[in-house]
N, C-alpha and C. Protein backbone atom coordinates (compact mmCIF):
# COMPACT_ATOMS: atom_id res chain seq x y z
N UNK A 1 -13.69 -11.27 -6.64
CA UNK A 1 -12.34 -11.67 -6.28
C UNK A 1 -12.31 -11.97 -4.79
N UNK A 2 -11.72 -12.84 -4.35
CA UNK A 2 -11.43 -13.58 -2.39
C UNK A 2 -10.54 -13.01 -2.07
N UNK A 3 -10.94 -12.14 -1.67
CA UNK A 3 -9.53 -11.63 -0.70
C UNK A 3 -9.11 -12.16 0.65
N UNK A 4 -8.34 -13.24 0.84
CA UNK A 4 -7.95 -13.69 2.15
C UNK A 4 -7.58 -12.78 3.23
N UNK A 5 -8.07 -12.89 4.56
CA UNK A 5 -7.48 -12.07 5.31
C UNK A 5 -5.80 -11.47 5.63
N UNK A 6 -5.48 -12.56 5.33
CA UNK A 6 -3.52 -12.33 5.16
C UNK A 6 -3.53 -11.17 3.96
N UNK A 7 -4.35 -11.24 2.69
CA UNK A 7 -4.07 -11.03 1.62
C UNK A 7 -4.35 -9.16 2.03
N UNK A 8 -5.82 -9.44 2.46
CA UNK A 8 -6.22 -7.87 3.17
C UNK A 8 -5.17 -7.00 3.97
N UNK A 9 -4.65 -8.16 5.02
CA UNK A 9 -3.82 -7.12 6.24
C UNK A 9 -2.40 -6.39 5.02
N UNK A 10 -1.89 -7.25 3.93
CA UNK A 10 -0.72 -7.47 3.45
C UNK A 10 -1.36 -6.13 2.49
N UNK A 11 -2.59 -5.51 1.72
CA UNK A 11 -2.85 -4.51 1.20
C UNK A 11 -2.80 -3.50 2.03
N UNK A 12 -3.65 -3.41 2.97
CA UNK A 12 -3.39 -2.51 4.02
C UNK A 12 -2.31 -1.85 4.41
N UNK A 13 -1.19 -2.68 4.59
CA UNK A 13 0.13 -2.30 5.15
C UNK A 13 1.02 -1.48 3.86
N UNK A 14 0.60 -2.13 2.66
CA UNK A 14 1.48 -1.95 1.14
C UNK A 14 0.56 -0.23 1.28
N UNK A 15 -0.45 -0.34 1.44
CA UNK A 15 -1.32 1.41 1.22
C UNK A 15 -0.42 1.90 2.08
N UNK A 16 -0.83 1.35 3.36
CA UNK A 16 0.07 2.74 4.65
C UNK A 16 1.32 2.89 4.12
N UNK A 17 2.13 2.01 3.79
CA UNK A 17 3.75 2.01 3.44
C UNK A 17 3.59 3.43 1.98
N UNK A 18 3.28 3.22 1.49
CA UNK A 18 2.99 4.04 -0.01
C UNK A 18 2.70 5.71 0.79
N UNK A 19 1.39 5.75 1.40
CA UNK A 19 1.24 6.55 1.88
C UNK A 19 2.18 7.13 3.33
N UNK A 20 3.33 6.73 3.65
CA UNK A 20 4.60 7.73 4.33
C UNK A 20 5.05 8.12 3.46
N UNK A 21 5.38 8.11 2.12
CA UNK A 21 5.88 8.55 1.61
C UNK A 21 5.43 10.52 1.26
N UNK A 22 6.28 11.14 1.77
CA UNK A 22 6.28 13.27 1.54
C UNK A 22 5.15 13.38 -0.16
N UNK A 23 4.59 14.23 -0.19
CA UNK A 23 3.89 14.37 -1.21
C UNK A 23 4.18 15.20 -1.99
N UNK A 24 5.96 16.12 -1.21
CA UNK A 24 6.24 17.24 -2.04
C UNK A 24 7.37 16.90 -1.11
N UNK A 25 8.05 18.15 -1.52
CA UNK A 25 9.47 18.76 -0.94
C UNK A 25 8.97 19.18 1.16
N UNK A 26 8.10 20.14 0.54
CA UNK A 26 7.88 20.54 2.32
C UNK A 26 6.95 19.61 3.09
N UNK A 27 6.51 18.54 2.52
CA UNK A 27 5.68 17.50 3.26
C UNK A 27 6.78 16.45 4.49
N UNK A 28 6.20 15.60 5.50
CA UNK A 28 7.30 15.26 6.43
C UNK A 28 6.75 14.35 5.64
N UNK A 29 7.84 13.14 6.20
CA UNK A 29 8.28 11.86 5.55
C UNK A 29 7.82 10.78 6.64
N UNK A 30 6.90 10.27 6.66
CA UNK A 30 6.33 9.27 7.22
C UNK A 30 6.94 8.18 8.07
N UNK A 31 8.31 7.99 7.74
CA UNK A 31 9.23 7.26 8.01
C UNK A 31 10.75 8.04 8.12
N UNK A 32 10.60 9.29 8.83
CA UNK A 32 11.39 9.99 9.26
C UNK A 32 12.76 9.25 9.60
N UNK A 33 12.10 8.51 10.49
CA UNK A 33 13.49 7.98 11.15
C UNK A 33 13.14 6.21 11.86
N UNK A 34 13.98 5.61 12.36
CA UNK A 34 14.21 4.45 12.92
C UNK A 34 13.02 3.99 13.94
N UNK A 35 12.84 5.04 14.63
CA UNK A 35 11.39 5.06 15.96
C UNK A 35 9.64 5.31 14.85
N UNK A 36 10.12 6.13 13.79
CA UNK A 36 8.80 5.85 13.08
C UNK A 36 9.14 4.71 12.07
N UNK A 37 9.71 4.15 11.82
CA UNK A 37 9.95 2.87 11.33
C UNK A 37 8.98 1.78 12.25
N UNK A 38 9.67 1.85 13.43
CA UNK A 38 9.12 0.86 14.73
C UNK A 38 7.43 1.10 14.69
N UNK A 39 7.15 2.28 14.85
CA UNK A 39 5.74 2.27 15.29
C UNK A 39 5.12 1.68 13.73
N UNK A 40 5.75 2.31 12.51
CA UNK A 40 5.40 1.66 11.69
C UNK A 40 4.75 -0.04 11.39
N UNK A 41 5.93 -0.52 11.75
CA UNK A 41 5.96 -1.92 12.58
C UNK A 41 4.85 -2.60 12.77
N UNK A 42 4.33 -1.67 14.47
CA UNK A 42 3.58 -1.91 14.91
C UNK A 42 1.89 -2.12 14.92
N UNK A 43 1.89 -0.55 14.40
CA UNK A 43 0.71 -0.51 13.88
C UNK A 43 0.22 -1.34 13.17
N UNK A 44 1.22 -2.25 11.84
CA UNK A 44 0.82 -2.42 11.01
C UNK A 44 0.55 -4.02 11.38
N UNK A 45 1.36 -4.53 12.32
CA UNK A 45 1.10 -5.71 13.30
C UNK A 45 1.93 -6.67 12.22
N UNK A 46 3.74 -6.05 11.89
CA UNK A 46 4.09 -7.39 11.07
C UNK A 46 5.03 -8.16 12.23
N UNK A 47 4.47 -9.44 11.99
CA UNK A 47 5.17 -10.56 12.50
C UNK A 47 6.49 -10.93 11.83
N UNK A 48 7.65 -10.97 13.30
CA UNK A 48 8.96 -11.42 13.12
C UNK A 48 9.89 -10.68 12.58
N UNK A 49 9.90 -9.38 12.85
CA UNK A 49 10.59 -8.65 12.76
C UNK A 49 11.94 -8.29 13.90
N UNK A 50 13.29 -8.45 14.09
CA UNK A 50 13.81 -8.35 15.04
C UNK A 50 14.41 -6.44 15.22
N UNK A 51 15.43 -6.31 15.90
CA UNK A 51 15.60 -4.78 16.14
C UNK A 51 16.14 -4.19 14.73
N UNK A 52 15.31 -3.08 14.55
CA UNK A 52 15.42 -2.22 13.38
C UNK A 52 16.90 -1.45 13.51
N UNK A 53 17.38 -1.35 12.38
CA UNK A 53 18.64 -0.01 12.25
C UNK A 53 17.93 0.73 11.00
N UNK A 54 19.27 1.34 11.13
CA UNK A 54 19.24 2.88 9.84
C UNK A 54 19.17 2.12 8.83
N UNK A 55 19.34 1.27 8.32
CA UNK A 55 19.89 -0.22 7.58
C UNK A 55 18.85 -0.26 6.76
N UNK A 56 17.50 -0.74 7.61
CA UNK A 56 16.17 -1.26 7.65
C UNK A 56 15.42 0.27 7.23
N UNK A 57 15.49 1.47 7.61
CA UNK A 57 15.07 2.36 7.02
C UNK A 57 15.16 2.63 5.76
N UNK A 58 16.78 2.66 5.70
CA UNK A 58 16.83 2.95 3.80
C UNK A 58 16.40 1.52 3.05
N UNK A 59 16.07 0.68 3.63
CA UNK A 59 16.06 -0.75 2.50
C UNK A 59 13.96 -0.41 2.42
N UNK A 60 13.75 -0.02 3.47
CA UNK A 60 11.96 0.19 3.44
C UNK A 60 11.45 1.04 3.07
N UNK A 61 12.40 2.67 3.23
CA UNK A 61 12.45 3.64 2.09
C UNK A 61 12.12 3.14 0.32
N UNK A 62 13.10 2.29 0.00
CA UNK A 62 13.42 2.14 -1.44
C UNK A 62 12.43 1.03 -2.10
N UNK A 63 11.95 -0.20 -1.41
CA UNK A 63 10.66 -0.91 -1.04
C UNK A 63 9.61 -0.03 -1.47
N UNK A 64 9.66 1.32 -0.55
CA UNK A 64 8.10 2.17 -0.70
C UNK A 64 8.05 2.52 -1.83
N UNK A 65 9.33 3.10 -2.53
CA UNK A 65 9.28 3.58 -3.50
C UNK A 65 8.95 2.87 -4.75
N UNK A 66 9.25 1.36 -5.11
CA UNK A 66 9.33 0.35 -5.68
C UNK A 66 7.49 0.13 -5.92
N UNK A 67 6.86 0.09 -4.77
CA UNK A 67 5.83 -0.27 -4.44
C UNK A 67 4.73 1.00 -5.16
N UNK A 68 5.00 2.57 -4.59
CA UNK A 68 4.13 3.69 -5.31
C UNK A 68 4.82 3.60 -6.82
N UNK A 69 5.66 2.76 -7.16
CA UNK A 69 5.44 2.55 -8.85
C UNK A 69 4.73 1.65 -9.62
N UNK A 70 4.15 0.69 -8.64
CA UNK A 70 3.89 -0.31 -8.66
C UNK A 70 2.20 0.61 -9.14
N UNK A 71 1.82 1.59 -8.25
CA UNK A 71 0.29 2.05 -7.75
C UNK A 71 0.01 2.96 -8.90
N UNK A 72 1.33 2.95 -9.60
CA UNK A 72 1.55 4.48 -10.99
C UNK A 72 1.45 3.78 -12.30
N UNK A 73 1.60 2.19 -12.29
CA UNK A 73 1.87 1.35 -13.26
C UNK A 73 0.86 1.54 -14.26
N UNK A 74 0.83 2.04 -15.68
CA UNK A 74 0.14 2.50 -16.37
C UNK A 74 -0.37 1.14 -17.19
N UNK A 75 0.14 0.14 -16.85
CA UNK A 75 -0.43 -1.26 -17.08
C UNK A 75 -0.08 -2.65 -16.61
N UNK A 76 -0.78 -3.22 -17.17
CA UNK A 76 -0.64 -4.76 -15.95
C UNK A 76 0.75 -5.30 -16.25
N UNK A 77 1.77 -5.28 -17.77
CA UNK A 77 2.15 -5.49 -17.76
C UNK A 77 3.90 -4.92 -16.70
N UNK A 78 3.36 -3.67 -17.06
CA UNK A 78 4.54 -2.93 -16.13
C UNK A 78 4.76 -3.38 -14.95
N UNK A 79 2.96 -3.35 -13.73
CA UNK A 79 2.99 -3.54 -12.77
C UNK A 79 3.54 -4.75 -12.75
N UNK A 80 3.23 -6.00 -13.27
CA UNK A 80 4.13 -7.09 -13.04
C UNK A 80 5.40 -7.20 -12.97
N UNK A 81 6.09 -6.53 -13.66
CA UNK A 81 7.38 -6.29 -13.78
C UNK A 81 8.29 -5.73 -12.47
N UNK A 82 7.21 -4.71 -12.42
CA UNK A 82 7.67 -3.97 -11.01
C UNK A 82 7.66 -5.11 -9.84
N UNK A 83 6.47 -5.94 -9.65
CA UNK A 83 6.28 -6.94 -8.35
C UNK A 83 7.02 -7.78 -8.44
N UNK A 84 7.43 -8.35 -9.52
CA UNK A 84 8.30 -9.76 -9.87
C UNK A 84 9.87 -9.17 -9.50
N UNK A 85 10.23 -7.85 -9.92
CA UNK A 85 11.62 -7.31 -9.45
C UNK A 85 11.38 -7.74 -7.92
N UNK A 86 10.33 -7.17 -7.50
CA UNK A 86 10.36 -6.77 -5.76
C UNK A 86 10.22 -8.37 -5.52
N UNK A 87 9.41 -8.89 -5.77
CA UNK A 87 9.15 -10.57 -4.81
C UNK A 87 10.81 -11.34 -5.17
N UNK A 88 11.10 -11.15 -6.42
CA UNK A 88 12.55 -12.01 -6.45
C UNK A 88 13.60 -11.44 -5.60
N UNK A 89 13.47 -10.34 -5.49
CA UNK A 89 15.07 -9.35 -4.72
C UNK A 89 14.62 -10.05 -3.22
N UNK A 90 13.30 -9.94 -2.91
CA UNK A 90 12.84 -11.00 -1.44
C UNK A 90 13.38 -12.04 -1.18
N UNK A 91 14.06 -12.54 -1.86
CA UNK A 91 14.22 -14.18 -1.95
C UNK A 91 12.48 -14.72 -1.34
N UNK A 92 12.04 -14.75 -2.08
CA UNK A 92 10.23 -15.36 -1.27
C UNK A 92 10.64 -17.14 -1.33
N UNK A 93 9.86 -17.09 0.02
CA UNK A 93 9.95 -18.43 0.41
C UNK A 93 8.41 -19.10 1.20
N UNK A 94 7.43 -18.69 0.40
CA UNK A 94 6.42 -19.32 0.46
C UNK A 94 6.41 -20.40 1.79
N UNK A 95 5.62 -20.29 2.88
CA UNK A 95 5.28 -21.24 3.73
C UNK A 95 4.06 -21.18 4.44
N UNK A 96 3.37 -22.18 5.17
CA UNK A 96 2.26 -21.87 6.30
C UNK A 96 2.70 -21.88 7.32
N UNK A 97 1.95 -20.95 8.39
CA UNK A 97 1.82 -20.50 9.69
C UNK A 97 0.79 -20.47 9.81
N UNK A 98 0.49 -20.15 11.21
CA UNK A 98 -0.67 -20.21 12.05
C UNK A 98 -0.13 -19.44 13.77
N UNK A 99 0.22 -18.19 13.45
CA UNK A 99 0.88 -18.12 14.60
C UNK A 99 0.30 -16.79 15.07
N UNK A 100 -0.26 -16.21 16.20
CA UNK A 100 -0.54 -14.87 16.83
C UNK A 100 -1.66 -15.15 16.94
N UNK A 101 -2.93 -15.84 16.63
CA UNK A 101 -4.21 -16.76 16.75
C UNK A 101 -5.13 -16.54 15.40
N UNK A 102 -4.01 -16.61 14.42
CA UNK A 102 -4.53 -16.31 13.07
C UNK A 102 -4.35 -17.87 12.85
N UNK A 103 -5.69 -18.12 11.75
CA UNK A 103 -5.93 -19.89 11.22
C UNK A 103 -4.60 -19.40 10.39
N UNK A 104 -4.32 -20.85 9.58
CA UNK A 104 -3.44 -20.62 8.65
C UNK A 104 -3.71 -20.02 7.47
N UNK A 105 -2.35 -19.64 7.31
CA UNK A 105 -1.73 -18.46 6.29
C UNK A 105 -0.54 -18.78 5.68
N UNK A 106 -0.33 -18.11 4.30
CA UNK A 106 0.97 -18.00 3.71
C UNK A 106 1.84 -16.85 4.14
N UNK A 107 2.98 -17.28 4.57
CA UNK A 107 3.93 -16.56 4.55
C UNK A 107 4.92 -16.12 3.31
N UNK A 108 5.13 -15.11 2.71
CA UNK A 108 5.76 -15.36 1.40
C UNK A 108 7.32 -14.81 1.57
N UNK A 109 7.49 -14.72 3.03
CA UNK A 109 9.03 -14.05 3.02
C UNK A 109 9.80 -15.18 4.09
N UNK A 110 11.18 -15.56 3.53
CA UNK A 110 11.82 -16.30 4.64
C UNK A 110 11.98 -15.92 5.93
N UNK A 111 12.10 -17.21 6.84
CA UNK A 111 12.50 -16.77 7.87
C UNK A 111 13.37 -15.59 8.57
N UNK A 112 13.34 -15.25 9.31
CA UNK A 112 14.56 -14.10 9.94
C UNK A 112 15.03 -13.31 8.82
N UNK A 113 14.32 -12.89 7.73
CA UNK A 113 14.01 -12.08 6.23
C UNK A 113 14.04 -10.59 7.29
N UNK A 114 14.79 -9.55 6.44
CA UNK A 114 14.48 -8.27 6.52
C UNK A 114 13.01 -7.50 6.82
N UNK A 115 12.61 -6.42 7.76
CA UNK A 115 11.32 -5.91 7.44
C UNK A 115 11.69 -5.43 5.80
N UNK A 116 12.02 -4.62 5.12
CA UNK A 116 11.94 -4.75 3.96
C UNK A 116 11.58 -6.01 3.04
N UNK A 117 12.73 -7.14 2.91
CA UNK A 117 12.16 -8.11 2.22
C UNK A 117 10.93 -8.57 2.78
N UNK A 118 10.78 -8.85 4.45
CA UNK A 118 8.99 -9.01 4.80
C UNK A 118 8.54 -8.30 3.36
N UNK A 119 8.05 -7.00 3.79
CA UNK A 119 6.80 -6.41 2.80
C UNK A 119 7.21 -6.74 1.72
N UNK A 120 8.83 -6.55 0.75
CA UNK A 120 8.32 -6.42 -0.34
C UNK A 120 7.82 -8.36 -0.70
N UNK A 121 8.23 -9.46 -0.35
CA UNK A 121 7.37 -10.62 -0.15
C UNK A 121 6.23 -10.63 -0.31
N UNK A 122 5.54 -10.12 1.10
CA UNK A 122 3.88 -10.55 1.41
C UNK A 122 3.26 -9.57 0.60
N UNK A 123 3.82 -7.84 0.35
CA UNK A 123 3.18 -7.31 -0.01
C UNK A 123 2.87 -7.15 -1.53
N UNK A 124 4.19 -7.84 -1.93
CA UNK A 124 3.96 -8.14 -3.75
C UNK A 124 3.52 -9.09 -3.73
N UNK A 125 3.20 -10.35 -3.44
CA UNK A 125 2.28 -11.20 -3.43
C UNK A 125 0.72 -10.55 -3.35
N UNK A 126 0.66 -9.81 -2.38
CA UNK A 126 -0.95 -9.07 -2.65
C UNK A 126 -1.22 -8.90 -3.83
N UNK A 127 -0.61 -7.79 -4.05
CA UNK A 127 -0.65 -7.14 -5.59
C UNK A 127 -0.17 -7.45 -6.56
N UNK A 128 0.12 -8.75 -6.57
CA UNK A 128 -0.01 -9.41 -7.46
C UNK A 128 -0.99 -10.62 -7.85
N UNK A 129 -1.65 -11.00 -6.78
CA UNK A 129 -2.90 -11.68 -6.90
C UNK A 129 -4.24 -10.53 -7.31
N UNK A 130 -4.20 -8.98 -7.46
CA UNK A 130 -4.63 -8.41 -8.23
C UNK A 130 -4.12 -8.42 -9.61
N UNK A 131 -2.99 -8.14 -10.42
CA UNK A 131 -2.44 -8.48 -11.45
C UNK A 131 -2.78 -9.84 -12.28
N UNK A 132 -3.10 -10.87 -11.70
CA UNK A 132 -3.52 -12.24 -11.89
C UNK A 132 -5.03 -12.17 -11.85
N UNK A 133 -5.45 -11.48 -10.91
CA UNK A 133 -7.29 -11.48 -11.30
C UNK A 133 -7.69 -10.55 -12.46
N UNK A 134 -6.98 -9.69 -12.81
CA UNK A 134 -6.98 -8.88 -14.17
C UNK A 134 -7.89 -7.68 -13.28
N UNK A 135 -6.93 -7.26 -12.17
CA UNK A 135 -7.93 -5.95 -11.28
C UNK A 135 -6.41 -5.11 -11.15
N UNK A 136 -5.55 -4.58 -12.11
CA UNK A 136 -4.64 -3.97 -11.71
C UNK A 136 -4.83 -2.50 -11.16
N UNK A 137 -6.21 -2.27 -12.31
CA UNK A 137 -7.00 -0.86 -11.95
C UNK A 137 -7.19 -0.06 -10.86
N UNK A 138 -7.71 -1.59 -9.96
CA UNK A 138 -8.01 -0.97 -8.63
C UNK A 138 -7.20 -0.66 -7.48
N UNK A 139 -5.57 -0.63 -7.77
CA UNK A 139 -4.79 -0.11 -7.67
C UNK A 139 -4.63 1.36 -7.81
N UNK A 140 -5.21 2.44 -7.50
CA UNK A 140 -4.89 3.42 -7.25
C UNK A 140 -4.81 4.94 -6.25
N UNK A 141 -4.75 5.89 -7.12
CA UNK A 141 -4.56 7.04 -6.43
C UNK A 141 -5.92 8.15 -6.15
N UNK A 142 -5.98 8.63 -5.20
CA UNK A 142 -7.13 9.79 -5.32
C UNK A 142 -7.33 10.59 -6.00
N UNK A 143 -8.03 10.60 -6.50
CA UNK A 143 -8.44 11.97 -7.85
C UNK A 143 -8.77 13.35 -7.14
N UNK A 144 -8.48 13.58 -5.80
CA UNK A 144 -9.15 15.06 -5.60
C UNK A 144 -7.62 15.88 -5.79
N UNK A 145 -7.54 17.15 -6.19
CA UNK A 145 -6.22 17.14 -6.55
C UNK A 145 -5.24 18.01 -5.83
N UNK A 146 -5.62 17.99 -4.85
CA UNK A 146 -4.78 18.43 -3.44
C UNK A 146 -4.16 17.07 -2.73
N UNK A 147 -4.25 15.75 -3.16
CA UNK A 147 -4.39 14.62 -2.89
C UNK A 147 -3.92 13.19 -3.43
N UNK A 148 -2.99 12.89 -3.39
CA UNK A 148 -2.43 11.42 -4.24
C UNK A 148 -2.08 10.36 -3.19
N UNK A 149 -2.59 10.50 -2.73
CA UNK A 149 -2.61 8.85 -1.64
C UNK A 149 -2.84 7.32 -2.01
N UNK A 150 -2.21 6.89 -2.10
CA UNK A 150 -2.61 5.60 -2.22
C UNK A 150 -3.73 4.86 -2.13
N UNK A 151 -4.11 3.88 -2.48
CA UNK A 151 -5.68 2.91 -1.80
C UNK A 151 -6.04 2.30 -2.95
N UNK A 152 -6.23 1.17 -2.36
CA UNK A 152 -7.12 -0.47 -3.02
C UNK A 152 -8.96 -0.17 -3.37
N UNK A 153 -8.76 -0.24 -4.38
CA UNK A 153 -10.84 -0.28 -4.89
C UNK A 153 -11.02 -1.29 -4.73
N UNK A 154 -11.74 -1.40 -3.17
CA UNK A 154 -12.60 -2.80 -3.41
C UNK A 154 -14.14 -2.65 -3.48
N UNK A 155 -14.56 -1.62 -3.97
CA UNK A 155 -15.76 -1.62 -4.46
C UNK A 155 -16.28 -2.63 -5.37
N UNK A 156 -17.97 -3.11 -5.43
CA UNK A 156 -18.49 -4.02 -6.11
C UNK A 156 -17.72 -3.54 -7.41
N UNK A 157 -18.44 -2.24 -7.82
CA UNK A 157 -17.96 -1.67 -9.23
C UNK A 157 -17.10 -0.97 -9.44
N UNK A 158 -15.84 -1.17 -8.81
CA UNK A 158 -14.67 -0.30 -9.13
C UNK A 158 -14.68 0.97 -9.50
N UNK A 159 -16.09 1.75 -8.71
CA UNK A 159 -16.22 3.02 -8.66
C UNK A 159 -15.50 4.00 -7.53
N UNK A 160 -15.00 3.67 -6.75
CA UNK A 160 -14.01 4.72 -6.04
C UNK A 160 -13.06 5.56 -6.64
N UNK A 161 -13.01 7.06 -5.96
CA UNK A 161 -12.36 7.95 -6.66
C UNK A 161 -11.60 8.42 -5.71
N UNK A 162 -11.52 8.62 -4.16
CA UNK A 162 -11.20 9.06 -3.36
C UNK A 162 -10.61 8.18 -2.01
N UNK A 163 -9.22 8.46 -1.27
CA UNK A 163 -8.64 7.80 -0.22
C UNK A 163 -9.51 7.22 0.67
N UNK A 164 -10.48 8.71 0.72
CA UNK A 164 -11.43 8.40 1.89
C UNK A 164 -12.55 9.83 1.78
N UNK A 165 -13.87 8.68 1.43
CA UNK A 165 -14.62 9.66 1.27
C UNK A 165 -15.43 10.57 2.02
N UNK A 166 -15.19 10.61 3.53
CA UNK A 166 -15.73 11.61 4.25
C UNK A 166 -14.98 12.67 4.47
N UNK A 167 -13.32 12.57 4.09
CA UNK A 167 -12.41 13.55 4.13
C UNK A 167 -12.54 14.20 2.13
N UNK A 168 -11.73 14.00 1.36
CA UNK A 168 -11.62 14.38 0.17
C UNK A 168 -12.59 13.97 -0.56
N UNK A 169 -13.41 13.35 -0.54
CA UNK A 169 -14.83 13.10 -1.38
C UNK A 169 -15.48 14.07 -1.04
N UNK A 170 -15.71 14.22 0.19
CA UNK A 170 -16.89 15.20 1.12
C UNK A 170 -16.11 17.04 0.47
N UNK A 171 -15.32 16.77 0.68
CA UNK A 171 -14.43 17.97 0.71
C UNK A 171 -15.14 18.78 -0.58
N UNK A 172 -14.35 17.47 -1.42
CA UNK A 172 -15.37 18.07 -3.13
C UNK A 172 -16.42 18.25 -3.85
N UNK A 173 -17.24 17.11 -2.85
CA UNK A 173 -18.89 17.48 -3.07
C UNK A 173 -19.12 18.59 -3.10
N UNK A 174 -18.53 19.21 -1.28
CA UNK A 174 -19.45 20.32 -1.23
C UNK A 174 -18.56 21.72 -1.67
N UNK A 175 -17.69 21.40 -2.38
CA UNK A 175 -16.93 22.26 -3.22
C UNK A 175 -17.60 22.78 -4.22
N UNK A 176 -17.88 21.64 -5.17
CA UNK A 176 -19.24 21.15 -6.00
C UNK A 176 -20.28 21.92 -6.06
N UNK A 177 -20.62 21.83 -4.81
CA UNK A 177 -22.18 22.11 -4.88
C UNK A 177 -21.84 23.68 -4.53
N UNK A 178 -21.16 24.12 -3.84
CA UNK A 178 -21.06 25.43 -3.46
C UNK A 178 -20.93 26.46 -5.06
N UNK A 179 -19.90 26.10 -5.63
CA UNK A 179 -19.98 26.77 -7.23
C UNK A 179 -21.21 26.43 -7.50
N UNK A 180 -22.15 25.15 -7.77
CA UNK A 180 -23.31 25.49 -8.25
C UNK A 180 -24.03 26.70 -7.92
N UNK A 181 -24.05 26.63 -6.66
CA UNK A 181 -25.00 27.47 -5.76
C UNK A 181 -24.78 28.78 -6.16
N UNK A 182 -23.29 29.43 -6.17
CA UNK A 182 -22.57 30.42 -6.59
C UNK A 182 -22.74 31.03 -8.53
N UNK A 183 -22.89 29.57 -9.09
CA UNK A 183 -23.28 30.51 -10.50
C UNK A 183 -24.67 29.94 -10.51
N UNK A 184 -25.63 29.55 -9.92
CA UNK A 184 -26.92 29.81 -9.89
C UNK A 184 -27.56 31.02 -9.50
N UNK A 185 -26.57 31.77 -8.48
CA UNK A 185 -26.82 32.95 -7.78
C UNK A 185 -26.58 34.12 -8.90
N UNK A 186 -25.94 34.14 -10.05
CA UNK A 186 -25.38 35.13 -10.97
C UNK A 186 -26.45 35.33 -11.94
């Protein structure tokens, strides 16, 4: 599958967005407030965004949420359902740019568009050019089970199990191996 660079930055941002989201009751909320909204923003490097309100929080709140159902979708057909809600409520307005010293690219959200409608636009367009390659799979969550984070398998063989495997992969290896060691010792 080609993953265009637009297509990459636009997964990237849909993971981080998924992942502010609290993982429980006593977990903080990623998007606390209006200033982690902004850095949100930033980090994530979206173009044309003007000054954020409380406004723009709850509309990117409900986006995230839209989106980790999207990552829960127990099939392609659901997940479609879910992206096609989110890209139409966008009003998407498909265009090229070439602007920040990126070659050209599709834009899939109108002009002077909400940061909300931004992502849910560019970012259901991502994931949905997985839905269309018949890779809805690789859409998911971490299997270690202290752990449900979001993240894209772009492995050759859609063998990934973990967010990130030097943190929660590693974690469980040597979890793993330590019980071996432990009922080898008995």
């Amino acid at each position: 599958m080609l993953i265009t660079h637009d297509t990459r930055c636009a997964l990237d941002t849909v993971v981080d967005l998924v992942n502010t989201a609290p993982d429980d009751e006593q977990a903080a909320d990623g998007l606390a407030d209006v200033a982690a909204l902004g850095d949100f923003v930033r980090k994530n490097d979206i173009s044309d965004v003007g000054v954020l309100a409380e406004r723009d929080l709850d509309a990117v709140r409900h986006v995230r949420g839209r989106f980790a159902a999207v990552f829960a979708a127990p099939d392609p057909h659901a997940a479609a359902s879910l992206i096609n809600e989110l890209v139409a409520a966008a009003g998407t307005t498909p265009r090229l740019t070439d602007h920040d010293g990126y070659d050209w690219h599709v834009h899939y959200f109108a002009p002077g568009a909400s940061v909300a409608d931004h992502l849910a636009a560019d970012c259901g367009m991502a994931l949905a050019f997985f839905v269309v390659a018949g890779e809805q799979e690789r859409l998911r969550r971490c299997e270690a089970p202290d752990c449900r984070r979001a993240f894209v398998d772009l492995s050759r063989n859609r063998s990934r199990r973990y967010c990130d495997s030097r943190t929660c992969g590693n974690r469980l290896h040597v979890a793993a191996y330590r019980a071996r060691r432990k009922e080898a010792a008995r």
